[in-house]
PDB file of N, CA and C in Angstrom:
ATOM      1  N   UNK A   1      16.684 130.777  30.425  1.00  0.00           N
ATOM      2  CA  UNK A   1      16.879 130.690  31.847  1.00  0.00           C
ATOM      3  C   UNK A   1      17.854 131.779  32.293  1.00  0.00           C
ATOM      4  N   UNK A   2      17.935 131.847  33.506  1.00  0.00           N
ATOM      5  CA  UNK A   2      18.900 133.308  34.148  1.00  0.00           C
ATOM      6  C   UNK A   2      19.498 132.836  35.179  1.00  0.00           C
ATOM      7  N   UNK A   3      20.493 133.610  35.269  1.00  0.00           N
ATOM      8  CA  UNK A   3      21.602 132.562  36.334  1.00  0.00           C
ATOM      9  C   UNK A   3      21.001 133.470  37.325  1.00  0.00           C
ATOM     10  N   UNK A   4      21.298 132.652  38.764  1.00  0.00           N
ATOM     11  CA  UNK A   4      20.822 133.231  40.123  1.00  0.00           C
ATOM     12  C   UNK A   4      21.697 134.342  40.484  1.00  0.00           C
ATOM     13  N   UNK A   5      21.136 134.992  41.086  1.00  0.00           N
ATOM     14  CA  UNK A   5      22.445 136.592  41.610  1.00  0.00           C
ATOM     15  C   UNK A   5      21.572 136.899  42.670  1.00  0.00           C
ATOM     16  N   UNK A   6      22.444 137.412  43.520  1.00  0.00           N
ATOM     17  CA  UNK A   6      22.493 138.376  44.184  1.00  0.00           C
ATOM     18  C   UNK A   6      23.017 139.410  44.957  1.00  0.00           C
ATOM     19  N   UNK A   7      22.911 140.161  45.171  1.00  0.00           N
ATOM     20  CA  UNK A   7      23.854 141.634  45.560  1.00  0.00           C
ATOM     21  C   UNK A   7      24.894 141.128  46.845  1.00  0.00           C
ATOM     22  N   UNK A   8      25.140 140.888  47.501  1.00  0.00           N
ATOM     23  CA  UNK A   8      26.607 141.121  48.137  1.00  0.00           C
ATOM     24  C   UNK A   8      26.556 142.219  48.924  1.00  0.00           C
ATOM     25  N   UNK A   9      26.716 143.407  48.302  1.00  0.00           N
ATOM     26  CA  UNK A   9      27.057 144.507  48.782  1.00  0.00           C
ATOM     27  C   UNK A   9      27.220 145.877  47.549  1.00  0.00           C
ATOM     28  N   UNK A  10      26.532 146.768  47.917  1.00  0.00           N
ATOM     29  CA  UNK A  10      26.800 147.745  47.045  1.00  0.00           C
ATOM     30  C   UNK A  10      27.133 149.600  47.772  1.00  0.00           C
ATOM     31  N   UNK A  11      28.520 149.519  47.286  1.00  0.00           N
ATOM     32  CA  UNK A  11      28.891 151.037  47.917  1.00  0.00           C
ATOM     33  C   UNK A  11      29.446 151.417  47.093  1.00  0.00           C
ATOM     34  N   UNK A  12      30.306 152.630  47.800  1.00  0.00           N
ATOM     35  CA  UNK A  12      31.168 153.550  46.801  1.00  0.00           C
ATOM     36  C   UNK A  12      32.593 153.721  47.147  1.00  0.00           C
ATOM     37  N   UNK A  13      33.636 153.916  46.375  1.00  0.00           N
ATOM     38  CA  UNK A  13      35.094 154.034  46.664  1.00  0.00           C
ATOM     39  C   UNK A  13      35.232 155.306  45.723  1.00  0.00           C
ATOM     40  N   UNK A  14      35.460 156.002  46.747  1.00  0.00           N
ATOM     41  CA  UNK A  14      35.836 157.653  46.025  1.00  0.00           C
ATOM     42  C   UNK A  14      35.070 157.897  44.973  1.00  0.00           C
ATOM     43  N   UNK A  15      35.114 158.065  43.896  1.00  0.00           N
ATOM     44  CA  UNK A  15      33.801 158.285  42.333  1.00  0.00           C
ATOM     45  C   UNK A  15      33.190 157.347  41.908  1.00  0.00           C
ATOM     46  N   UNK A  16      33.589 156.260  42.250  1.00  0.00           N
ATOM     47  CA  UNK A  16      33.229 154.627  41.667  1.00  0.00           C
ATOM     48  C   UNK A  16      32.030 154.000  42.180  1.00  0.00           C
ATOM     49  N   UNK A  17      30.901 153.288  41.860  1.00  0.00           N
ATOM     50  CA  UNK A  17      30.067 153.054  42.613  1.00  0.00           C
ATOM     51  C   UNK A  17      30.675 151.497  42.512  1.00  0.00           C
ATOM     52  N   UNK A  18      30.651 150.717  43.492  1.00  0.00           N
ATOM     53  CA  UNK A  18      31.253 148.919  43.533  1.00  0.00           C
ATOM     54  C   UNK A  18      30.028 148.350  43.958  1.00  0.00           C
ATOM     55  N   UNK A  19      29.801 147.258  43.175  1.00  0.00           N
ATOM     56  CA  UNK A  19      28.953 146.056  43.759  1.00  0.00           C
ATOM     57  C   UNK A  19      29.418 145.208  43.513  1.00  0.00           C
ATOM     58  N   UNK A  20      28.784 144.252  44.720  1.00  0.00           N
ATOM     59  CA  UNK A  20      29.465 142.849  44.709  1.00  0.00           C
ATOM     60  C   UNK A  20      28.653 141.486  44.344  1.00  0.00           C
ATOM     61  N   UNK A  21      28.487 140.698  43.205  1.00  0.00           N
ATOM     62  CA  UNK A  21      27.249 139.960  42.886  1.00  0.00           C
ATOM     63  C   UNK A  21      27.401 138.707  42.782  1.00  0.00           C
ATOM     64  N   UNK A  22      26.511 137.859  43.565  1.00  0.00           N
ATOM     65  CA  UNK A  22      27.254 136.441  43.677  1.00  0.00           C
ATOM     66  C   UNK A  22      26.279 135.683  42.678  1.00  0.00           C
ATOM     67  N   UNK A  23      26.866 134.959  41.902  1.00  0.00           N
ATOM     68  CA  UNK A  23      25.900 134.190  41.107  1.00  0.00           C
ATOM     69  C   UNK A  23      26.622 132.946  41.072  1.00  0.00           C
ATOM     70  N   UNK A  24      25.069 132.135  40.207  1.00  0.00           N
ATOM     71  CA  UNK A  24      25.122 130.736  40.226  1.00  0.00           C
ATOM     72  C   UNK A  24      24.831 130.507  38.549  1.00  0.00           C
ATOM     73  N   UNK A  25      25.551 129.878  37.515  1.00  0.00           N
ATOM     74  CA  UNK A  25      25.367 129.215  36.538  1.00  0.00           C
ATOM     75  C   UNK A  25      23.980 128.429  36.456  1.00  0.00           C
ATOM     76  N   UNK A  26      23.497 128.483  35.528  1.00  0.00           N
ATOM     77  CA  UNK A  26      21.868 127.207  35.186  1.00  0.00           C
ATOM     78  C   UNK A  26      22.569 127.037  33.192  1.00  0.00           C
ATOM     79  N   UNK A  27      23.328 128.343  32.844  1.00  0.00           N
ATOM     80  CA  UNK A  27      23.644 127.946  31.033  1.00  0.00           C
ATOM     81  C   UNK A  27      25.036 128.220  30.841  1.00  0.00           C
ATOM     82  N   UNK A  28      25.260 128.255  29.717  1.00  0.00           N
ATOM     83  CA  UNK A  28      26.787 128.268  29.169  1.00  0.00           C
ATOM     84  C   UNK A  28      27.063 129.805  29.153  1.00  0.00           C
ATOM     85  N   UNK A  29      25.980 130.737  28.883  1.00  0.00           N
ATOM     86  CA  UNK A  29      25.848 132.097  28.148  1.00  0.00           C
ATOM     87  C   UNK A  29      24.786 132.647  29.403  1.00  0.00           C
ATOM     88  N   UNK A  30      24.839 134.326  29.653  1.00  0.00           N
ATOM     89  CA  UNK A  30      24.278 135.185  30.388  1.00  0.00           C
ATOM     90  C   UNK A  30      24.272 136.661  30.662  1.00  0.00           C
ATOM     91  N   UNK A  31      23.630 137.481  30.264  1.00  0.00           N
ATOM     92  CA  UNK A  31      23.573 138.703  30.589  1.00  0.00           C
ATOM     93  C   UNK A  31      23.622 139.121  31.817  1.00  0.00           C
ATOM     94  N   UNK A  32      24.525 139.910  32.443  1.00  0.00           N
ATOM     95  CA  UNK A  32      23.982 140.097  33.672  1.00  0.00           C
ATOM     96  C   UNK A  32      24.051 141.982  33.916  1.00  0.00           C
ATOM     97  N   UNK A  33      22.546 142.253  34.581  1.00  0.00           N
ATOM     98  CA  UNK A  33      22.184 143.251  34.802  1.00  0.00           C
ATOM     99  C   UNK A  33      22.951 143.477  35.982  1.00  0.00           C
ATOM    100  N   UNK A  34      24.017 144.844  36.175  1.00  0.00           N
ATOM    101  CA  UNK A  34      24.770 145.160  37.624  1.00  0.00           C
ATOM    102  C   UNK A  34      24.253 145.834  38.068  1.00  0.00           C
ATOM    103  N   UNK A  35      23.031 146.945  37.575  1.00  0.00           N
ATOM    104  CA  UNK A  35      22.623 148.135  37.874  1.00  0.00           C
ATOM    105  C   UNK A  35      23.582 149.046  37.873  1.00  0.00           C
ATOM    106  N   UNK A  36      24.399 149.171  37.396  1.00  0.00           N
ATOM    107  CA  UNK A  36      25.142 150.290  37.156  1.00  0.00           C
ATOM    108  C   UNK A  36      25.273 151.004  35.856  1.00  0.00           C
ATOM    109  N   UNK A  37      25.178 152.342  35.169  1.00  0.00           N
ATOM    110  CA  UNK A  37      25.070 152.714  33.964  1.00  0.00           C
ATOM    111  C   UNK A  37      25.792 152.860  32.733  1.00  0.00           C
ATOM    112  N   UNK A  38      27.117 152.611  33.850  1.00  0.00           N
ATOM    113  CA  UNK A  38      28.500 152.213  32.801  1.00  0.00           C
ATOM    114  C   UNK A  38      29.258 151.065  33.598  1.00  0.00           C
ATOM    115  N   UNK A  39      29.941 150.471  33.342  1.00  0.00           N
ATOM    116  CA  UNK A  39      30.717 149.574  33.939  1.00  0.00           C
ATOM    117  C   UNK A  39      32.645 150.229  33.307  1.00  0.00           C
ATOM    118  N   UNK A  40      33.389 150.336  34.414  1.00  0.00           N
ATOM    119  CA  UNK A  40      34.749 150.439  34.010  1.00  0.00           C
ATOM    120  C   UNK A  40      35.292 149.211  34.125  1.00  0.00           C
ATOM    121  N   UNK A  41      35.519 148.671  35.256  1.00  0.00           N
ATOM    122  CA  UNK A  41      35.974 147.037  35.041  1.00  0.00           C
ATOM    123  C   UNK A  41      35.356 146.483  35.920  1.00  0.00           C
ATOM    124  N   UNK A  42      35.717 144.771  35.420  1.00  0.00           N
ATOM    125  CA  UNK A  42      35.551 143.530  36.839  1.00  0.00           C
ATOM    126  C   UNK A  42      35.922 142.571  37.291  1.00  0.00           C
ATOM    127  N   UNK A  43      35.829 142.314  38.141  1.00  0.00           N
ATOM    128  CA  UNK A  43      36.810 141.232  38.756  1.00  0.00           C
ATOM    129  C   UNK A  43      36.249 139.951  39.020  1.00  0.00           C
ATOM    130  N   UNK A  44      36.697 139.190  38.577  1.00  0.00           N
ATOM    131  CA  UNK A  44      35.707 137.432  39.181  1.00  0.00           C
ATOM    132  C   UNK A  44      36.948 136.496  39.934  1.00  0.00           C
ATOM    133  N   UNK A  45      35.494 136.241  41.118  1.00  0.00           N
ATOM    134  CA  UNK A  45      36.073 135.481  42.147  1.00  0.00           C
ATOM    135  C   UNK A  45      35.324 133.990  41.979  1.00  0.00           C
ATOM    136  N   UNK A  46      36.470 133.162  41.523  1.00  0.00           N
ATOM    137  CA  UNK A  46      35.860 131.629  41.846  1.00  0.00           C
ATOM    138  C   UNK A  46      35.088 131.067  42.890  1.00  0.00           C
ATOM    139  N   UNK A  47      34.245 130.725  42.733  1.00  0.00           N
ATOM    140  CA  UNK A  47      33.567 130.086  44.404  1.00  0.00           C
ATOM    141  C   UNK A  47      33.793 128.271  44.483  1.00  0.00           C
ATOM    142  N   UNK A  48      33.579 127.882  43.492  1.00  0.00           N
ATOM    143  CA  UNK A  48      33.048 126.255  42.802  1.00  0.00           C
ATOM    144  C   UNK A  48      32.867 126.389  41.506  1.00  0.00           C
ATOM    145  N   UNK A  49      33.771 125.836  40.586  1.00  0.00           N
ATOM    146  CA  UNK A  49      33.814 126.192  38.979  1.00  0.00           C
ATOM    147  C   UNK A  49      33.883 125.023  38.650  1.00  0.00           C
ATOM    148  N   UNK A  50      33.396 124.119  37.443  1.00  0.00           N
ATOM    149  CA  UNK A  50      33.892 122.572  37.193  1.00  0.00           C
ATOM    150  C   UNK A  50      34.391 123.500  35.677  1.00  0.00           C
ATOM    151  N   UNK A  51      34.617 124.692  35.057  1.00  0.00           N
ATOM    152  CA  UNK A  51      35.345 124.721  33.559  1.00  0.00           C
ATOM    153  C   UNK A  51      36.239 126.136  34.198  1.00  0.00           C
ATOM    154  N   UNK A  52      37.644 126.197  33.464  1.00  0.00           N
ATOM    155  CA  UNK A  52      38.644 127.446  33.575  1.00  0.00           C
ATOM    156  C   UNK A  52      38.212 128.670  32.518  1.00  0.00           C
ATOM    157  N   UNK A  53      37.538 127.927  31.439  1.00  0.00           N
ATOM    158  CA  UNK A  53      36.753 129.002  30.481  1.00  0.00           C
ATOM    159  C   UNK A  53      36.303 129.960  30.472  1.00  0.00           C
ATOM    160  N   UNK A  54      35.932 130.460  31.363  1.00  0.00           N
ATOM    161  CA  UNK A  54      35.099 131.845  31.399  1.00  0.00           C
ATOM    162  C   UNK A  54      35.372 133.085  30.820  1.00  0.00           C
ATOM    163  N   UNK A  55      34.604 133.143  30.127  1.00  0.00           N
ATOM    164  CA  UNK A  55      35.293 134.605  29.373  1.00  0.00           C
ATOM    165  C   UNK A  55      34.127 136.048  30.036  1.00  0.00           C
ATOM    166  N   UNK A  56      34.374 137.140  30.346  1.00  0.00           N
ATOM    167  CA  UNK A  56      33.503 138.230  30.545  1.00  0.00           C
ATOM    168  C   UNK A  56      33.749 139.333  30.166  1.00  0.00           C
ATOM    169  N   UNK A  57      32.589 140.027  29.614  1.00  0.00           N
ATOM    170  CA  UNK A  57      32.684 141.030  28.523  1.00  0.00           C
ATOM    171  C   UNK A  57      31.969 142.360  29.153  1.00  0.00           C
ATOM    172  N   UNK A  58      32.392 143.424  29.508  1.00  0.00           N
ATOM    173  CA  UNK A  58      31.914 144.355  30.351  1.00  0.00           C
ATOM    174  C   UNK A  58      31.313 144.983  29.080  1.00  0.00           C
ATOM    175  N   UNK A  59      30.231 145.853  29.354  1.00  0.00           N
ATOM    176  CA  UNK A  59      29.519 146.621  28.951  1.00  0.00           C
ATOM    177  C   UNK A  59      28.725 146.133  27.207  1.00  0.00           C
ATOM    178  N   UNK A  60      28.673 144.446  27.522  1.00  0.00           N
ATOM    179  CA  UNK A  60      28.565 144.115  26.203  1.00  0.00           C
ATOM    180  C   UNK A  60      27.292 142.891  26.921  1.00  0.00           C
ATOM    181  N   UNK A  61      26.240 142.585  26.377  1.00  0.00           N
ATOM    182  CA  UNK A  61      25.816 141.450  26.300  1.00  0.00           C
ATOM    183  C   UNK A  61      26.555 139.721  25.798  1.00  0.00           C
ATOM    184  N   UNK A  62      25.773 139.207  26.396  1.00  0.00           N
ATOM    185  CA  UNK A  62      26.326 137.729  26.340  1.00  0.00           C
ATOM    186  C   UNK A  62      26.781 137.272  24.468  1.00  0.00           C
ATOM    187  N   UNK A  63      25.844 137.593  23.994  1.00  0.00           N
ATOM    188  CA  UNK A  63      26.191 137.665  22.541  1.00  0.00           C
ATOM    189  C   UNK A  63      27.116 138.447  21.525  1.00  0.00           C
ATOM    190  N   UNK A  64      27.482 139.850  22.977  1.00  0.00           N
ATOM    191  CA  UNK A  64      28.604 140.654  22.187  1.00  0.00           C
ATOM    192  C   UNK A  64      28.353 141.570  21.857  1.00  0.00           C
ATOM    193  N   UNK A  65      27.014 142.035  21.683  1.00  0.00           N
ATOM    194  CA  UNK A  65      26.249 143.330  21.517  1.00  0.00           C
ATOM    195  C   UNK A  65      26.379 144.550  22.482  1.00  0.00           C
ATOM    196  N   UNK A  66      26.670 145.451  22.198  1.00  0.00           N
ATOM    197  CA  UNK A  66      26.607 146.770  22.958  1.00  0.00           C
ATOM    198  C   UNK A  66      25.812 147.296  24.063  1.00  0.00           C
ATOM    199  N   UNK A  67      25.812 146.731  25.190  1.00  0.00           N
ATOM    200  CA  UNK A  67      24.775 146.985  26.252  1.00  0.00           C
ATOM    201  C   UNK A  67      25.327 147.906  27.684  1.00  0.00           C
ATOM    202  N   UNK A  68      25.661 149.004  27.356  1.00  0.00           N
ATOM    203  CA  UNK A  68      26.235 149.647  28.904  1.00  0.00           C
ATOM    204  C   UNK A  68      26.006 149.307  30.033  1.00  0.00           C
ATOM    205  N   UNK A  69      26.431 148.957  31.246  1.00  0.00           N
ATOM    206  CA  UNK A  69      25.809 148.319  32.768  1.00  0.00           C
ATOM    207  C   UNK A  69      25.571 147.285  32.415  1.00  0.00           C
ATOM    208  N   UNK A  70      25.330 146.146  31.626  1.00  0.00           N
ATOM    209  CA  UNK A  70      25.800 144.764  31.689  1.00  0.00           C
ATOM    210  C   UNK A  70      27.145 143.947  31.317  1.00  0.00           C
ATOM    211  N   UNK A  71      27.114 142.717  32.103  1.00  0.00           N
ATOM    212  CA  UNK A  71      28.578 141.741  31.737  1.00  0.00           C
ATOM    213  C   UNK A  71      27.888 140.709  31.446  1.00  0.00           C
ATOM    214  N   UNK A  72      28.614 140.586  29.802  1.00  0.00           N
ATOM    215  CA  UNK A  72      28.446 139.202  29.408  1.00  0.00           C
ATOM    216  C   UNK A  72      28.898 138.135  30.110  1.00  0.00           C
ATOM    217  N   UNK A  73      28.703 137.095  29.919  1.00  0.00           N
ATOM    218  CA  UNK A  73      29.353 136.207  30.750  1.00  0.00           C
ATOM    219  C   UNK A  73      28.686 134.429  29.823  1.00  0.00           C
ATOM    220  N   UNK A  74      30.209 134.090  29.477  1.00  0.00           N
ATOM    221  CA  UNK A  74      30.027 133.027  28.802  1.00  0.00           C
ATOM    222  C   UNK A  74      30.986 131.891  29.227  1.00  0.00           C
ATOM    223  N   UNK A  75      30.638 130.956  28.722  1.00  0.00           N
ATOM    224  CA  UNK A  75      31.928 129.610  28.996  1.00  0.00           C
ATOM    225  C   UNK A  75      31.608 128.843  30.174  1.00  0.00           C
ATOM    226  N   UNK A  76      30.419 129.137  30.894  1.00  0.00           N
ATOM    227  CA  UNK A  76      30.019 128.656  32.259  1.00  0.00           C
ATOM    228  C   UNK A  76      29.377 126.811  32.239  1.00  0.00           C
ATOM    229  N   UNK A  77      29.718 126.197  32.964  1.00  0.00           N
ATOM    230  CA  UNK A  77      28.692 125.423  32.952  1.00  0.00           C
ATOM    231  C   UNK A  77      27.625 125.408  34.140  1.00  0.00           C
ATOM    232  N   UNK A  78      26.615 124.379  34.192  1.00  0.00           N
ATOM    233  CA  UNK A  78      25.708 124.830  35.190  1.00  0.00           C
ATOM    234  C   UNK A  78      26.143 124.184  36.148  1.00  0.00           C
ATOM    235  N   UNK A  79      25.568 124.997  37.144  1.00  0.00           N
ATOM    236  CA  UNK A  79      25.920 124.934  38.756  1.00  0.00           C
ATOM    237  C   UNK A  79      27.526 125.628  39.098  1.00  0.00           C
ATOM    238  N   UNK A  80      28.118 126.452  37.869  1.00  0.00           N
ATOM    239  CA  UNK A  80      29.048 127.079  38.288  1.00  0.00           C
ATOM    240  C   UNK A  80      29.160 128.392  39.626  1.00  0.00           C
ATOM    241  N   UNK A  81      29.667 128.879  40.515  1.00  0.00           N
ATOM    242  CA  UNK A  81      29.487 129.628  41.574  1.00  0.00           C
ATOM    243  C   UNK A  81      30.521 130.391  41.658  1.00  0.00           C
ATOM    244  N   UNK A  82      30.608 131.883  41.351  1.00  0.00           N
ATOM    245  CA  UNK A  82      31.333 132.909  41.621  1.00  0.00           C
ATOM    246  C   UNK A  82      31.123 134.228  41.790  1.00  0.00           C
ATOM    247  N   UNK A  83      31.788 135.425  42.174  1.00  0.00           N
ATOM    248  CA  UNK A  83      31.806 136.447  42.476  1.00  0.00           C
ATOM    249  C   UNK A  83      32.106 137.315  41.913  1.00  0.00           C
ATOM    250  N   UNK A  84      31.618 138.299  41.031  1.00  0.00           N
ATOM    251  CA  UNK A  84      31.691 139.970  40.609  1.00  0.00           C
ATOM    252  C   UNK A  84      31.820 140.386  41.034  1.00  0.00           C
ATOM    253  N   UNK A  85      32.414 141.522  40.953  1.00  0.00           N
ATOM    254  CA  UNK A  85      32.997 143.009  42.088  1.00  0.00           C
ATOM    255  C   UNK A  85      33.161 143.729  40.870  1.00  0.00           C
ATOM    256  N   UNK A  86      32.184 144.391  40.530  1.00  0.00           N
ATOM    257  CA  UNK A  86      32.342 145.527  39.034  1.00  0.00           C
ATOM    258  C   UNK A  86      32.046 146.866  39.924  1.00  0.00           C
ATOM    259  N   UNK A  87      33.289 148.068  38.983  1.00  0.00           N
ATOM    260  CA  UNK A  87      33.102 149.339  39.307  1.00  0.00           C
ATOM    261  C   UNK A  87      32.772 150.057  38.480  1.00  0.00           C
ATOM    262  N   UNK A  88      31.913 151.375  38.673  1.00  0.00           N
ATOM    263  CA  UNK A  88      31.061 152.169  37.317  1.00  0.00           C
ATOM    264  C   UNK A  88      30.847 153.204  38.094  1.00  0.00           C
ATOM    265  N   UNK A  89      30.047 153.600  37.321  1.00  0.00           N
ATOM    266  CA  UNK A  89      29.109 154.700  37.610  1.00  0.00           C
ATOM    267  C   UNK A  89      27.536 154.474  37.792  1.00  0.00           C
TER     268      UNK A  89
END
């Protein structure tokens, strides 16, 4: 299954390209595609969380594997609701 997303907003701050991606939990574990080709960092905004757990792994798949332009994202439970704001290229 794939957690729900969607874009927010996507611009640029001086060299950086920023998007903003709101998603919704359905598993514990998730890849998430930013469209961006590198990721430098990111920021998560709580919306409605029932666990403090969350761990996120920039430029790595959910399992930890080497994936440029995705954030892992683990520790979720379902129906969790928050906000990305990752900057890249």
């Amino acid at each position: 299954m794939a957690y729900t997303t969607s874009f927010l907003v996507k611009t640029v701050f001086g060299d950086k390209r920023v998007h903003g991606i709101r998603l919704t939990a359905d598993a514990a574990t998730q890849a998430v595609d930013t469209g961006l080709s590198y990721i430098d960092t990111v920021t998560l905004a709580p919306q409605s969380l029932s666990t403090a757990a969350i761990k996120v792994a920039i430029n790595e798949l959910a399992a930890g594997t080497a994936s440029v332009g995705y954030v892992g994202i683990s520790g979720c439970a379902s129906g969790d609701e928050f906000i990305l704001t990752v900057f890249g290229k």
